[in-house]
PDB file of N, CA and C in Angstrom:
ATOM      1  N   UNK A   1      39.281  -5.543 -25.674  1.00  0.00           N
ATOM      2  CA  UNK A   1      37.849  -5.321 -25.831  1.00  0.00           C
ATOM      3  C   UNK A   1      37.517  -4.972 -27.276  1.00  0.00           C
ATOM      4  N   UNK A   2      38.658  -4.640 -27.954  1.00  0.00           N
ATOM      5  CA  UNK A   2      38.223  -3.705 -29.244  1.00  0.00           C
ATOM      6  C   UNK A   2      38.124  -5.533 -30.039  1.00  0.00           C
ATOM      7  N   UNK A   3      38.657  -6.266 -30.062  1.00  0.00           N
ATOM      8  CA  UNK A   3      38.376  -7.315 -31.077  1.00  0.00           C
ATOM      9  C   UNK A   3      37.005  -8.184 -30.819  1.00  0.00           C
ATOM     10  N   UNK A   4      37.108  -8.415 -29.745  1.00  0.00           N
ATOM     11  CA  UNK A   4      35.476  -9.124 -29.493  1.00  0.00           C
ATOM     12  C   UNK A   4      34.247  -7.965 -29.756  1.00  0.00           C
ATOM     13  N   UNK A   5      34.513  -7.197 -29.893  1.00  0.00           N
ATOM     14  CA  UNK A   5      33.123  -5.362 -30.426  1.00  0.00           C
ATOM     15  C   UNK A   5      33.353  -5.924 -31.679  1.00  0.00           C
ATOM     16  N   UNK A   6      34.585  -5.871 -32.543  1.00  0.00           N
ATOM     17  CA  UNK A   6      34.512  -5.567 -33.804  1.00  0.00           C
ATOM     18  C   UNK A   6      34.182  -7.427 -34.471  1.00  0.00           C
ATOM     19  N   UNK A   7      34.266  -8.316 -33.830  1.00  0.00           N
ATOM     20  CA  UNK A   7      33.851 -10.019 -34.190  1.00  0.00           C
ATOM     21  C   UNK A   7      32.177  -9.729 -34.147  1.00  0.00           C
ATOM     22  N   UNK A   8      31.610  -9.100 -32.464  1.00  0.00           N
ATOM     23  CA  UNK A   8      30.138  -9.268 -32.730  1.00  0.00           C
ATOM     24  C   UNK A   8      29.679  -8.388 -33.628  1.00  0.00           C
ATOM     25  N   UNK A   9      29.967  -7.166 -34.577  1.00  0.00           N
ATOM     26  CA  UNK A   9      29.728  -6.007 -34.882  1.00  0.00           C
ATOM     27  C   UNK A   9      29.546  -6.624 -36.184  1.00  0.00           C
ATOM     28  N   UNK A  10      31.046  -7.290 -36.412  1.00  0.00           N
ATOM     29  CA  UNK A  10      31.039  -8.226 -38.360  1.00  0.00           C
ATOM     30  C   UNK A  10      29.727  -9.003 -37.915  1.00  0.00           C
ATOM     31  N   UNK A  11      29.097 -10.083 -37.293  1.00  0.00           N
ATOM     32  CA  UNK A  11      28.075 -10.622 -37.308  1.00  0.00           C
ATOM     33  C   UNK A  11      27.002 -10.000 -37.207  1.00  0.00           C
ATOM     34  N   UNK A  12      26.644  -8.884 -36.608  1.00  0.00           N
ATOM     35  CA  UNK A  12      25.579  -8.385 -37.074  1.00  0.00           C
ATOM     36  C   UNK A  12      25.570  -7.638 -38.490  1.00  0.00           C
ATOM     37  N   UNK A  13      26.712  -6.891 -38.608  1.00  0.00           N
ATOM     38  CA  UNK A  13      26.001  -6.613 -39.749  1.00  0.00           C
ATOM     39  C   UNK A  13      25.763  -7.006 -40.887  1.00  0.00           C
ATOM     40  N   UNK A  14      26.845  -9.130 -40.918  1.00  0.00           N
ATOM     41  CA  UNK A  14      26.451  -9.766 -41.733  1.00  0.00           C
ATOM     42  C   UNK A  14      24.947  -9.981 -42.070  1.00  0.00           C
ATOM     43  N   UNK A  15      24.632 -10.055 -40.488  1.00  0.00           N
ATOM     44  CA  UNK A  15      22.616 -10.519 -40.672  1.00  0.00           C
ATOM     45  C   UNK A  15      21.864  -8.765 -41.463  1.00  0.00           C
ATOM     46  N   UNK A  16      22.239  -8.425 -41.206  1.00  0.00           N
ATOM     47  CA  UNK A  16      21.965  -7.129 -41.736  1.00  0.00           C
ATOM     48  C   UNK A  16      22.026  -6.889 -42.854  1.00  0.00           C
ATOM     49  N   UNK A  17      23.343  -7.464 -43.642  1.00  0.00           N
ATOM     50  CA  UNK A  17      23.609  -7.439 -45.341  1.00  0.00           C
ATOM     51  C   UNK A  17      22.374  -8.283 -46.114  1.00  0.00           C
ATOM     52  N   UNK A  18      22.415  -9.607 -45.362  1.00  0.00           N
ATOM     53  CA  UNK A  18      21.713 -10.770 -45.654  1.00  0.00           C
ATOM     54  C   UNK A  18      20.468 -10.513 -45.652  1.00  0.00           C
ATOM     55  N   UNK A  19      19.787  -9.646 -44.715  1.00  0.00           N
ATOM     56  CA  UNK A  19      18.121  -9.376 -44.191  1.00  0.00           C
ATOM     57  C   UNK A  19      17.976  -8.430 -45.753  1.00  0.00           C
ATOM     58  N   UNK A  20      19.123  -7.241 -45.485  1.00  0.00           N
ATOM     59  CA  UNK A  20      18.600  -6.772 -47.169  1.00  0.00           C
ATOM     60  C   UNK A  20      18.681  -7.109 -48.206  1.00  0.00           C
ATOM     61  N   UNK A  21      19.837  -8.145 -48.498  1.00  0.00           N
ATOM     62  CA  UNK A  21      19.457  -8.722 -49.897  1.00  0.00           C
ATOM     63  C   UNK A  21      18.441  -9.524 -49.770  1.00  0.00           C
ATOM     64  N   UNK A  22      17.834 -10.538 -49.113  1.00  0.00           N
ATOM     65  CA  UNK A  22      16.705 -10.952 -49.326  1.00  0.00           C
ATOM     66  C   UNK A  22      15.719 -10.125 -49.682  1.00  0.00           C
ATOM     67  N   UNK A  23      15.819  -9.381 -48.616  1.00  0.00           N
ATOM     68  CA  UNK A  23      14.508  -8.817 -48.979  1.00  0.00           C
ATOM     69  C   UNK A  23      14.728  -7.811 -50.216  1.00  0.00           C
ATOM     70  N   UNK A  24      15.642  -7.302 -50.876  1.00  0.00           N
ATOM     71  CA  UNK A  24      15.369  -6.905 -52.262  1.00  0.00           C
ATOM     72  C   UNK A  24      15.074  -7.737 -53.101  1.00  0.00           C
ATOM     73  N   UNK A  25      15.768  -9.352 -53.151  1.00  0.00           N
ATOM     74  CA  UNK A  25      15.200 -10.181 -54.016  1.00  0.00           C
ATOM     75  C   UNK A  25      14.028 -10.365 -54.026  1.00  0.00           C
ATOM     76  N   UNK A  26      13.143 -10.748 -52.817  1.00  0.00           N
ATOM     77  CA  UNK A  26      11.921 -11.146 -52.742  1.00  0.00           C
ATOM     78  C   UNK A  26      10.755 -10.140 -53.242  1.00  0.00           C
ATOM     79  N   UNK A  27      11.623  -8.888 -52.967  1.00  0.00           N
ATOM     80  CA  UNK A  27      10.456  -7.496 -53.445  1.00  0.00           C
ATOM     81  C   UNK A  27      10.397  -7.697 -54.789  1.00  0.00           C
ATOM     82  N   UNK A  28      11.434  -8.315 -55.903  1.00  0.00           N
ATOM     83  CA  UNK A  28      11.842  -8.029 -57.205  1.00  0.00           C
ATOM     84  C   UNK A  28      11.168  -9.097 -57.560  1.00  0.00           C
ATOM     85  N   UNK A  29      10.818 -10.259 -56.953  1.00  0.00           N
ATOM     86  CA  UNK A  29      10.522 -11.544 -57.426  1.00  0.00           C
ATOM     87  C   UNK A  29       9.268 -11.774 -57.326  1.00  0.00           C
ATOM     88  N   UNK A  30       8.293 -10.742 -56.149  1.00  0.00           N
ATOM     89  CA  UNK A  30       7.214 -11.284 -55.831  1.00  0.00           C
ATOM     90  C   UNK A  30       6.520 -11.015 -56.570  1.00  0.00           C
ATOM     91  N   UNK A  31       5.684 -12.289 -56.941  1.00  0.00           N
ATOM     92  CA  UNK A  31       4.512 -12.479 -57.537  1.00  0.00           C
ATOM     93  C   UNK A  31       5.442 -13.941 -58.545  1.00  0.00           C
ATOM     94  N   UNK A  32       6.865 -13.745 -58.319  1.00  0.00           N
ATOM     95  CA  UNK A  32       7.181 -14.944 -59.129  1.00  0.00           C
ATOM     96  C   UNK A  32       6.037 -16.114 -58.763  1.00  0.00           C
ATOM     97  N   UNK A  33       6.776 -17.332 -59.258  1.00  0.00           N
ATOM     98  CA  UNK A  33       6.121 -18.816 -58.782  1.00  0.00           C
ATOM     99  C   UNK A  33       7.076 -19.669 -57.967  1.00  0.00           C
ATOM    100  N   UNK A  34       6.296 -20.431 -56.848  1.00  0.00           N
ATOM    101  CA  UNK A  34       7.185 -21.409 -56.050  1.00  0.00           C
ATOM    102  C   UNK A  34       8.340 -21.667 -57.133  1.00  0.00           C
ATOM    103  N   UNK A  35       9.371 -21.809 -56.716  1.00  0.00           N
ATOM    104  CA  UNK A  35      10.165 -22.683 -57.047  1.00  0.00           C
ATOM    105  C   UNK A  35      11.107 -23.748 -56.161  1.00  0.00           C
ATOM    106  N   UNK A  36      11.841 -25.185 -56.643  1.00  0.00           N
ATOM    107  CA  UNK A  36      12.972 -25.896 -55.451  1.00  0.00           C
ATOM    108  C   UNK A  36      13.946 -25.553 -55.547  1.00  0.00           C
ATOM    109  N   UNK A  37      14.415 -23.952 -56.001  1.00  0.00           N
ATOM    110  CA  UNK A  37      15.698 -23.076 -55.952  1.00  0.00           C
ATOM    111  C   UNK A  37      15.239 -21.991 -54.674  1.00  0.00           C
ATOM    112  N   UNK A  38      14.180 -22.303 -54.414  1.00  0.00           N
ATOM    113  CA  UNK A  38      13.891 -20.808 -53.042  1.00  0.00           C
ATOM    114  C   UNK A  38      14.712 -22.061 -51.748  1.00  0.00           C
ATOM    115  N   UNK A  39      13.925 -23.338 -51.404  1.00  0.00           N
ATOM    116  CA  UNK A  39      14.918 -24.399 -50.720  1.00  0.00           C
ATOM    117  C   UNK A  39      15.645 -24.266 -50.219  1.00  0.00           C
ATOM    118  N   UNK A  40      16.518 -24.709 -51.670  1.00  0.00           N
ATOM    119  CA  UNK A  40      18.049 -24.741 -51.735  1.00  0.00           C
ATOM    120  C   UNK A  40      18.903 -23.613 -51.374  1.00  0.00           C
ATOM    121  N   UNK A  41      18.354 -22.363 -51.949  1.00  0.00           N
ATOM    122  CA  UNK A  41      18.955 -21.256 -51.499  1.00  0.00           C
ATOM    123  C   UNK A  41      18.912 -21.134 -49.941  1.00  0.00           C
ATOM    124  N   UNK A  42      18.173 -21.523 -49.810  1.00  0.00           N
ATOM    125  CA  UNK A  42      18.092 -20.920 -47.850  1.00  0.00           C
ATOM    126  C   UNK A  42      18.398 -21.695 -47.106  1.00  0.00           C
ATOM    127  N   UNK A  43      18.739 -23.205 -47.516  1.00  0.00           N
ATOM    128  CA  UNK A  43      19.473 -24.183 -46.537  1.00  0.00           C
ATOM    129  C   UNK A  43      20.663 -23.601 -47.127  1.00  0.00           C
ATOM    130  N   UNK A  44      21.146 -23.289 -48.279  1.00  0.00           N
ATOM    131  CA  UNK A  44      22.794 -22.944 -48.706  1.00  0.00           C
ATOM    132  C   UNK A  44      22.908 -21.581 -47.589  1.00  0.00           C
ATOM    133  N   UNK A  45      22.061 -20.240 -47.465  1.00  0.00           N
ATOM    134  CA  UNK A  45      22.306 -19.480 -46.635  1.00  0.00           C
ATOM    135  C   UNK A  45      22.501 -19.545 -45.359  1.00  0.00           C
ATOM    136  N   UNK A  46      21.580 -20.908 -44.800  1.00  0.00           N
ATOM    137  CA  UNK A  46      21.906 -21.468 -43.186  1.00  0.00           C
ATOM    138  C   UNK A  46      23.048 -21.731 -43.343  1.00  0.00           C
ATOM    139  N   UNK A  47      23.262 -22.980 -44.236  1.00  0.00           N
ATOM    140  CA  UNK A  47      25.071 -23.493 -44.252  1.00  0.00           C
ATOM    141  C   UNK A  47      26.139 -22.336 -44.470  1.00  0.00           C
ATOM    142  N   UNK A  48      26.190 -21.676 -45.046  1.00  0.00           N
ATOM    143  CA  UNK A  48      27.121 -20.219 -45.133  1.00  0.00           C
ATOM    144  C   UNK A  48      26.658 -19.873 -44.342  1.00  0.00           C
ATOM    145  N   UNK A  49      26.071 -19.059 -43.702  1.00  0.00           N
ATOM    146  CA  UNK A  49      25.514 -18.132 -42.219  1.00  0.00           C
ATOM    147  C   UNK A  49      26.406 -18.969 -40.777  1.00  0.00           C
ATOM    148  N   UNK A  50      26.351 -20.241 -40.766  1.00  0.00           N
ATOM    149  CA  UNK A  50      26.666 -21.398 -39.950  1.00  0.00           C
ATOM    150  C   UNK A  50      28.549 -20.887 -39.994  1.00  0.00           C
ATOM    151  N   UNK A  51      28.761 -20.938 -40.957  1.00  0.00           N
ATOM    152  CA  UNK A  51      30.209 -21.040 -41.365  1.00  0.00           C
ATOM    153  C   UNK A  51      30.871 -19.646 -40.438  1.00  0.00           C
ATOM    154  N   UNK A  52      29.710 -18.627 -41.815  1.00  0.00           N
ATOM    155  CA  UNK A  52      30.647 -16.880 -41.232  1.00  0.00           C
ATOM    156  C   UNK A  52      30.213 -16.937 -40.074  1.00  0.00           C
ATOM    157  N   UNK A  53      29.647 -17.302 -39.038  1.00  0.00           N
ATOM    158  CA  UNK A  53      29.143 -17.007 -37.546  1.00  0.00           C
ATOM    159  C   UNK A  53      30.116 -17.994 -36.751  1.00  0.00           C
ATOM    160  N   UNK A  54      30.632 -19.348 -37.084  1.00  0.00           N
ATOM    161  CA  UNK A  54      31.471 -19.650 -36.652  1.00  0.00           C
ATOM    162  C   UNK A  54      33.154 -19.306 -36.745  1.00  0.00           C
ATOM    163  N   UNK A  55      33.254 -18.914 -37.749  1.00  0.00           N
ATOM    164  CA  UNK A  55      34.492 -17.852 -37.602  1.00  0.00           C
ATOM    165  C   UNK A  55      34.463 -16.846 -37.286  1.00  0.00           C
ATOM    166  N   UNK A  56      33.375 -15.899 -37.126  1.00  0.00           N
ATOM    167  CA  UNK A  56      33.710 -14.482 -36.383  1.00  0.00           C
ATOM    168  C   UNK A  56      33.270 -14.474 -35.300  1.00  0.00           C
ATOM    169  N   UNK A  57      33.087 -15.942 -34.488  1.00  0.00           N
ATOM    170  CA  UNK A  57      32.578 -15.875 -32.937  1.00  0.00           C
ATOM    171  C   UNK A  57      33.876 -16.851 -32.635  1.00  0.00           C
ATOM    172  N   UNK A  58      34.480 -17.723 -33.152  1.00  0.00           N
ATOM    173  CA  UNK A  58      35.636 -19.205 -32.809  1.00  0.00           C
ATOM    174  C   UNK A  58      36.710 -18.847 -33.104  1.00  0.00           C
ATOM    175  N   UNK A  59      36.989 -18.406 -34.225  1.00  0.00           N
ATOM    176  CA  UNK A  59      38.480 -18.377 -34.671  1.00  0.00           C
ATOM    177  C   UNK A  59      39.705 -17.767 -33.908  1.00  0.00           C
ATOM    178  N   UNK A  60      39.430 -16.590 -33.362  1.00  0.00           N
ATOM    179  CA  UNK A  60      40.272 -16.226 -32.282  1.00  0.00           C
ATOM    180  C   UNK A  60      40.237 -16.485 -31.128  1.00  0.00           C
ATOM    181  N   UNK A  61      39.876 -17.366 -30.535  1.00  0.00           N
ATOM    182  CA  UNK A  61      39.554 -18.425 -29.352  1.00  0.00           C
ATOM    183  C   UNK A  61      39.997 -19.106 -29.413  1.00  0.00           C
ATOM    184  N   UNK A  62      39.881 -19.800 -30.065  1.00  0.00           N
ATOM    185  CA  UNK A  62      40.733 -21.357 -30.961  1.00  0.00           C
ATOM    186  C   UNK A  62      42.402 -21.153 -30.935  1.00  0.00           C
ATOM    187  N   UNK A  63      42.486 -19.335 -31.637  1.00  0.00           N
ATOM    188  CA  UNK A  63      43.839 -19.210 -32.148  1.00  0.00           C
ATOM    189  C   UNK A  63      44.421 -18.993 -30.138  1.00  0.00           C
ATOM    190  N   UNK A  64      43.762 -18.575 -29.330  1.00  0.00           N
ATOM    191  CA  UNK A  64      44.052 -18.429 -28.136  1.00  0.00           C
ATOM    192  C   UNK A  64      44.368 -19.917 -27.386  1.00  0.00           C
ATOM    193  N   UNK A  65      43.013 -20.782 -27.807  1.00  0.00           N
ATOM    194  CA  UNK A  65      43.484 -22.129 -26.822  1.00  0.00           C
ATOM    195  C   UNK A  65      44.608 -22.473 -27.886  1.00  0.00           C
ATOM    196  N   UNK A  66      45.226 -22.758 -29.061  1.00  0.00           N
ATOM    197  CA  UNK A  66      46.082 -23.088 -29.294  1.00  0.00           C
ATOM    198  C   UNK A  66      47.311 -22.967 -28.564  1.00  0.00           C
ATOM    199  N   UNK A  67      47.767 -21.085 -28.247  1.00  0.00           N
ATOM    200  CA  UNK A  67      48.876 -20.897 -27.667  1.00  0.00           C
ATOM    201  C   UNK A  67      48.532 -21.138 -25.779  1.00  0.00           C
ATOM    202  N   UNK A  68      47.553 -21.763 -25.439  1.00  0.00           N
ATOM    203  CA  UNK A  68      47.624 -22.412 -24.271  1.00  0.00           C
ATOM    204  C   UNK A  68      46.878 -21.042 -22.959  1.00  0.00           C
ATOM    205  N   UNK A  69      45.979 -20.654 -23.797  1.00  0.00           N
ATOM    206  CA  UNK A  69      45.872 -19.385 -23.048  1.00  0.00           C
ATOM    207  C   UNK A  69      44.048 -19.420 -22.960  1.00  0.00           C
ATOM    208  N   UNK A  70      44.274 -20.378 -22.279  1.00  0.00           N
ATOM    209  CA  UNK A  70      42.725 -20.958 -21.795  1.00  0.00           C
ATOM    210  C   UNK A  70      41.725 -19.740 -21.250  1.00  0.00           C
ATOM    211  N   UNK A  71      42.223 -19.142 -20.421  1.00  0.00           N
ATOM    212  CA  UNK A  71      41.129 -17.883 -19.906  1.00  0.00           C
ATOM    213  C   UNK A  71      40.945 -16.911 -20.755  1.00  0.00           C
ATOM    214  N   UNK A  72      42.065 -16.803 -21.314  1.00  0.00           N
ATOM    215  CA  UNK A  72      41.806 -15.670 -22.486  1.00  0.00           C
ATOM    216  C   UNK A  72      40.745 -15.636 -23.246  1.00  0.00           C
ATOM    217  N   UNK A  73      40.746 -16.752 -23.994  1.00  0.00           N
ATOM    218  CA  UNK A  73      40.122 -17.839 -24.640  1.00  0.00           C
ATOM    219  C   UNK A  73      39.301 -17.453 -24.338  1.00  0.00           C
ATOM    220  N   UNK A  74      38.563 -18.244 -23.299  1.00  0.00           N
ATOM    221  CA  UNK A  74      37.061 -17.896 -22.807  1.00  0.00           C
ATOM    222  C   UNK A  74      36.674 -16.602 -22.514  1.00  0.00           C
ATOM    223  N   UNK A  75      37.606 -15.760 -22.345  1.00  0.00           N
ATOM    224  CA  UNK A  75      37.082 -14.086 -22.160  1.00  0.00           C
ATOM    225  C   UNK A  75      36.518 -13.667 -23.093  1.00  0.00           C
ATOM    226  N   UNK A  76      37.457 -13.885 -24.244  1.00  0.00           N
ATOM    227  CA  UNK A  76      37.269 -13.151 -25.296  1.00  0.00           C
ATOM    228  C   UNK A  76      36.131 -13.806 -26.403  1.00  0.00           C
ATOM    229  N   UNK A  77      35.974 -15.007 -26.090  1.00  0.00           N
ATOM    230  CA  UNK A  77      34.539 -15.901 -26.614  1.00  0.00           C
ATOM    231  C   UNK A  77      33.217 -15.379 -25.861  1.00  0.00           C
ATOM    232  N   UNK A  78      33.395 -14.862 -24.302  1.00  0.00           N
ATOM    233  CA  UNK A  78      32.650 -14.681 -23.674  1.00  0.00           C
ATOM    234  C   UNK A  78      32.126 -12.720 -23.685  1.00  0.00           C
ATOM    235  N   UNK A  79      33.062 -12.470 -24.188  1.00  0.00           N
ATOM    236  CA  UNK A  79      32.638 -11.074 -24.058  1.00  0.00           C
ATOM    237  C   UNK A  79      32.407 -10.972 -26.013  1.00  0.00           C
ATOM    238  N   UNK A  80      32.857 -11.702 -26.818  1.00  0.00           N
ATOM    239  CA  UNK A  80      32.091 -11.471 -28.385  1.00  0.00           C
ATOM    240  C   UNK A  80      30.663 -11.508 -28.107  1.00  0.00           C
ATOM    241  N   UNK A  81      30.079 -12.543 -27.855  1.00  0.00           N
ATOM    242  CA  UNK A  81      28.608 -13.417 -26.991  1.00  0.00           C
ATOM    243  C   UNK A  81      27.926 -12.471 -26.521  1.00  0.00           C
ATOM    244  N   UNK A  82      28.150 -11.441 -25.554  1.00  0.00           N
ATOM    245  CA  UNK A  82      27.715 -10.626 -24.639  1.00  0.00           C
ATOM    246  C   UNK A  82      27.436  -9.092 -25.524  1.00  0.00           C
ATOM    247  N   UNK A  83      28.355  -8.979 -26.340  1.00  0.00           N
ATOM    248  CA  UNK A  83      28.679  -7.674 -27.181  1.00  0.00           C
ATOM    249  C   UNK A  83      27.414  -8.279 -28.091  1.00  0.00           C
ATOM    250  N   UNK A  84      27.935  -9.035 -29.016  1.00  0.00           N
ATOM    251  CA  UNK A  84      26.801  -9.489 -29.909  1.00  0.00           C
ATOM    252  C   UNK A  84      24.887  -9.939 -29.229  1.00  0.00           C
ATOM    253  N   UNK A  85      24.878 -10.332 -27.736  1.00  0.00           N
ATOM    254  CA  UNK A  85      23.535 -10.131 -27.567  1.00  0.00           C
ATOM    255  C   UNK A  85      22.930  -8.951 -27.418  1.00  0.00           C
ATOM    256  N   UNK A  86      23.844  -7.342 -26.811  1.00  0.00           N
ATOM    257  CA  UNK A  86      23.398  -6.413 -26.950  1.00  0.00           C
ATOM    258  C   UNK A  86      23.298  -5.718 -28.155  1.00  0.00           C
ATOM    259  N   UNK A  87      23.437  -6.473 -29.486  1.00  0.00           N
ATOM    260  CA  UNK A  87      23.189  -5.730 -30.464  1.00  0.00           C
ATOM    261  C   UNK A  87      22.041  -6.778 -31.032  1.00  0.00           C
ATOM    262  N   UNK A  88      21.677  -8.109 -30.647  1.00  0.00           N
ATOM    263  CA  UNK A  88      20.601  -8.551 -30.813  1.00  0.00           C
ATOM    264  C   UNK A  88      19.282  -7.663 -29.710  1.00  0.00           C
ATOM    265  N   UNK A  89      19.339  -7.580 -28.674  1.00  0.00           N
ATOM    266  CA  UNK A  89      18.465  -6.833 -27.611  1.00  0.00           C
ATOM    267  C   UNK A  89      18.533  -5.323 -28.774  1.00  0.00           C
ATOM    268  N   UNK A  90      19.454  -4.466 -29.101  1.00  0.00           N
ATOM    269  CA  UNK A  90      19.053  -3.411 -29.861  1.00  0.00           C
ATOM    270  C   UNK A  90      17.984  -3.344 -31.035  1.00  0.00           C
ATOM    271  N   UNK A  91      18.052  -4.894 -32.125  1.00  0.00           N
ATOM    272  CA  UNK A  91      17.328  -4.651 -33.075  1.00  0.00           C
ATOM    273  C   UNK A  91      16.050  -5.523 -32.589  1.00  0.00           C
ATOM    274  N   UNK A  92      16.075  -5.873 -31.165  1.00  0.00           N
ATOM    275  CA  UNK A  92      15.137  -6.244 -30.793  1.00  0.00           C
ATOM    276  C   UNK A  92      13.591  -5.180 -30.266  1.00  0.00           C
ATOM    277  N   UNK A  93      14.675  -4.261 -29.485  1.00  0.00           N
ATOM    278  CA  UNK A  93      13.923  -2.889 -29.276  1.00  0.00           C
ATOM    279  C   UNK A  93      13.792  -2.141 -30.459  1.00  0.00           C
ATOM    280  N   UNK A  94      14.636  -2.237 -31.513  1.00  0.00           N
ATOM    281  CA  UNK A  94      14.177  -1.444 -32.723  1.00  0.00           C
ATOM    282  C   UNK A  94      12.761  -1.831 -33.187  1.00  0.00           C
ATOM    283  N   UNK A  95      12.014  -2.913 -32.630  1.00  0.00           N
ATOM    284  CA  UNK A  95      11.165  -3.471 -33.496  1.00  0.00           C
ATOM    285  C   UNK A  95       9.812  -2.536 -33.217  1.00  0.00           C
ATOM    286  N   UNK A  96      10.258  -2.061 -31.542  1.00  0.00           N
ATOM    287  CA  UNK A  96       9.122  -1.331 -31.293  1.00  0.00           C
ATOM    288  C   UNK A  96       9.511  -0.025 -31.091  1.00  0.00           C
ATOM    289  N   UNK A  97      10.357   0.263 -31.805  1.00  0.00           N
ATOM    290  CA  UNK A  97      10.560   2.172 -32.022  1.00  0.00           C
ATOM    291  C   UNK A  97      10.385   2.508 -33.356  1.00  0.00           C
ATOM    292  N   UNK A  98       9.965   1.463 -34.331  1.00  0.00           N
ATOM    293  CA  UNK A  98      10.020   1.825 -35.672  1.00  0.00           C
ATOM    294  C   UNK A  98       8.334   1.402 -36.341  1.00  0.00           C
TER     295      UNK A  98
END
């Protein structure tokens, strides 16, 4: 149980790192001007976001169906999933306690 807590735990608080650096950039920038580097940056952050979310939700699943250990596999894919929606449902309710 402790590795699928600590897989959904790295993904949130990746979105968490990410939510604040944006938003310090954008506080520092605003009033800048459009630019086609705001774009690029944020399809490059989907594509990286895409990446770290598929390794800290796949990679030890993968490393499980490799050694032939199919249920495992899915347990432990299935309980990252479950861990990580109750910490989406948390900053979901945070929205209306703050």
């Amino acid at each position: 149980m402790k590795k699928p807590f600590l897989s959904a735990l790295g993904a949130s608080l990746y979105i968490v790192i990410i939510v604040g650096v944006i938003n310090a950039v954008t506080s520092a920038l605003h009033g800048g001007g459009e630019s086609i580097l705001i774009p690029m940056v944020m399809l490059s952050l989907f594509v990286l976001s895409a990446a770290v979310m598929g390794f800290l939700f796949l990679y030890e699943p993968l490393l499980l169906l490799t050694e032939n250990k199919k249920s495992e596999a899915l347990a432990f894919f299935a309980k990252t999933v479950g861990i990580f929606a109750c910490f989406v449902v948390l900053f979901a309710l945070s929205l209306f306690l703050i």
